[in-house]
Protein backbone atom coordinates (compact mmCIF):
# COMPACT_ATOMS: atom_id res chain seq x y z
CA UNK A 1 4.94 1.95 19.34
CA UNK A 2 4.03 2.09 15.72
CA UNK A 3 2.82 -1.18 14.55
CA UNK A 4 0.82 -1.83 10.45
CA UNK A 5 -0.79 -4.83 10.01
CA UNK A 6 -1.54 -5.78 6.29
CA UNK A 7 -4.76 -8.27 5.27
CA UNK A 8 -6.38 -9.37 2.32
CA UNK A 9 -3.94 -10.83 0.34
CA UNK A 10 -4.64 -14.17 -1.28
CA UNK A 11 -4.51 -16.44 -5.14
CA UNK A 12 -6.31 -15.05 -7.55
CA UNK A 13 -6.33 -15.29 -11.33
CA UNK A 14 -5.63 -12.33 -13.90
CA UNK A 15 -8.24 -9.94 -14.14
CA UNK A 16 -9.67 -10.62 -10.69
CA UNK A 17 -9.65 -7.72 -7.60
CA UNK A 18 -8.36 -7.59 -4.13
CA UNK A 19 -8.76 -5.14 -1.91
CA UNK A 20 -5.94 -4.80 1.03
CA UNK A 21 -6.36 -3.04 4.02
CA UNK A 22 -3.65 -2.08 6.59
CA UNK A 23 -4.64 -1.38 10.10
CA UNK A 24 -2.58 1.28 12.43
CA UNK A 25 -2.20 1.51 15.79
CA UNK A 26 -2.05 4.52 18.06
CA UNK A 27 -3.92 7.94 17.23
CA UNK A 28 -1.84 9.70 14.85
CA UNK A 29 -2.80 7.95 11.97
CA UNK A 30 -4.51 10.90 10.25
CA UNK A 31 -1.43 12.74 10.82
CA UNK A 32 0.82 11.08 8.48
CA UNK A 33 0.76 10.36 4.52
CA UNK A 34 0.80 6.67 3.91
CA UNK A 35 1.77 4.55 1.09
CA UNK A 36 1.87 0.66 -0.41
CA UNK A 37 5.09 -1.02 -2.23
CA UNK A 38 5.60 -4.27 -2.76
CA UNK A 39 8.44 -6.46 -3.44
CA UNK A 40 8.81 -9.47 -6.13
CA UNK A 41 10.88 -12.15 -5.89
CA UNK A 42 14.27 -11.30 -6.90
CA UNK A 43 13.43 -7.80 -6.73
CA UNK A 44 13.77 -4.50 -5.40
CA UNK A 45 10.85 -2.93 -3.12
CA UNK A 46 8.87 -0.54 -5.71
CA UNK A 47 6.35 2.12 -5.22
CA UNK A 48 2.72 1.53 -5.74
CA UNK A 49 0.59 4.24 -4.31
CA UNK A 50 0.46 6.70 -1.57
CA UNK A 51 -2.29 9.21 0.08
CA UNK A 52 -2.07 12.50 1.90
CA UNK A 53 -3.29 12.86 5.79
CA UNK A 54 -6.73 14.19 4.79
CA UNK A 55 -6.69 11.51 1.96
CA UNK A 56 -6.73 14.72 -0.70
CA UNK A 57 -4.16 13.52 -3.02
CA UNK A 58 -3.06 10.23 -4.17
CA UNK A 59 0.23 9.19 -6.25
CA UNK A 60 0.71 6.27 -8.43
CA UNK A 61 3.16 3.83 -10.11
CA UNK A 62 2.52 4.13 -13.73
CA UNK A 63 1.92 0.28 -13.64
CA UNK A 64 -0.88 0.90 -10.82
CA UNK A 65 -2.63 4.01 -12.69
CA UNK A 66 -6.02 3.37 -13.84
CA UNK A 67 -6.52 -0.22 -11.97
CA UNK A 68 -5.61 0.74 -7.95
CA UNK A 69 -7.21 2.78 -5.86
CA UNK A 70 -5.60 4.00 -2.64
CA UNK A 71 -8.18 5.44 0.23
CA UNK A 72 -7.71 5.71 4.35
CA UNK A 73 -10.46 5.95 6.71
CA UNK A 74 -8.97 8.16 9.55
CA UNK A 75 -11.80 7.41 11.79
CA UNK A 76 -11.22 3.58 11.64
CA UNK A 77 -6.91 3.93 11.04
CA UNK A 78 -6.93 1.91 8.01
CA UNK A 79 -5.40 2.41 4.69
CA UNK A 80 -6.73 0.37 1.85
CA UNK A 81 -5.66 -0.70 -1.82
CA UNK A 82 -8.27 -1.54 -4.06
CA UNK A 83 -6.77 -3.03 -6.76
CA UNK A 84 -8.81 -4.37 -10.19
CA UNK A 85 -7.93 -6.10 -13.14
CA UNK A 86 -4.87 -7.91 -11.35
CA UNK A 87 -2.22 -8.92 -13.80
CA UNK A 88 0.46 -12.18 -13.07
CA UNK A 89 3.18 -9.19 -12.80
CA UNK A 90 1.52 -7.58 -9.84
CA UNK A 91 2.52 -10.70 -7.96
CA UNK A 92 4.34 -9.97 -4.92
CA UNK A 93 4.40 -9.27 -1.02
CA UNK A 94 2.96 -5.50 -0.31
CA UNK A 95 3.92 -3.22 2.40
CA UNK A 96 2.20 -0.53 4.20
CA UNK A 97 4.46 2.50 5.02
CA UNK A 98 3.48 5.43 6.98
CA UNK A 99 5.58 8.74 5.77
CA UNK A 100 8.23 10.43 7.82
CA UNK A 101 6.35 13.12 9.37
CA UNK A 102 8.43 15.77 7.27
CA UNK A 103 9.30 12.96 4.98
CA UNK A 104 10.66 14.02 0.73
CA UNK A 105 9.25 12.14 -1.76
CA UNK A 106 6.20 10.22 -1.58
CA UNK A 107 8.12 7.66 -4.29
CA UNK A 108 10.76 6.84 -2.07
CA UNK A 109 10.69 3.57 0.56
CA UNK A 110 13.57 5.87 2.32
CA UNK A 111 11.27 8.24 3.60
CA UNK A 112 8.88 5.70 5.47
CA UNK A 113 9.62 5.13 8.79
CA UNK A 114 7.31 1.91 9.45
CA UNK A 115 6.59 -1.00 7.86
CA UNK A 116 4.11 -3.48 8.12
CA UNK A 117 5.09 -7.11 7.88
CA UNK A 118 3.58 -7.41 4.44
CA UNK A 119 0.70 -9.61 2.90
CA UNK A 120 1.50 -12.12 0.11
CA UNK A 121 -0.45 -11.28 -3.70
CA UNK A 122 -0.09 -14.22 -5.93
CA UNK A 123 -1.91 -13.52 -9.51
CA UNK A 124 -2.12 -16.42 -11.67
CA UNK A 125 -2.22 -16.66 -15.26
């Protein structure tokens, strides 16, 4: 049993940082690629950031480029977001996926098999 447990969300004001973490169970973690969306209000679940196995290569949403920061620690099974200079429009709940094993794109929500329950990121103005 797979389970992802998100932390650190919380109210913050524009231009403040949060970093959130998402703890795995089990020991594959280091075998799978890993990635955050999140979902506003009203909409769809969008692509934020994902990481390799070995943490080698990253990917980014245009709107995260340059202010988030995805990393893993393999030897503690936790994936992390560090995201700076927080805007009101990255308001939203954020999910930690872990990749299909032979998963396609890294952009896709379709090609992670498990979800965390997701952790609430308010920004305010």
């Amino acid at each position: 049993q797979v389970q992802l447990v998100e932390s650190g969300g919380g109210l913050v004001q524009a231009g403040d940082s949060l970093r959130l973490s998402c703890a795995a169970s089990g020991r594959t973690f280091s075998s799978y690629a890993m990635g955050w969306f999140r979902q506003a209000p009203g909409k769809e679940r969008e692509f934020v950031a994902a990481i390799t196995r070995n943490g080698g290569a990253t990917y980014y949403a245009d709107s995260a480029k340059g202010r988030f920061t995805i990393s893993r620690d393999n030897a503690k099974n936790t994936l992390y977001l560090q995201m700076n200079s927080l805007k009101p429009e990255d308001t939203a709940v954020y999910y930690c996926g872990r990749r299909a094993l032979y998963g396609g794109s890294y952009y896709r929500d379709v090609e992670y098999a498990y979800w965390g329950q997701g952790t609430q990121v308010t920004v305010s103005s």
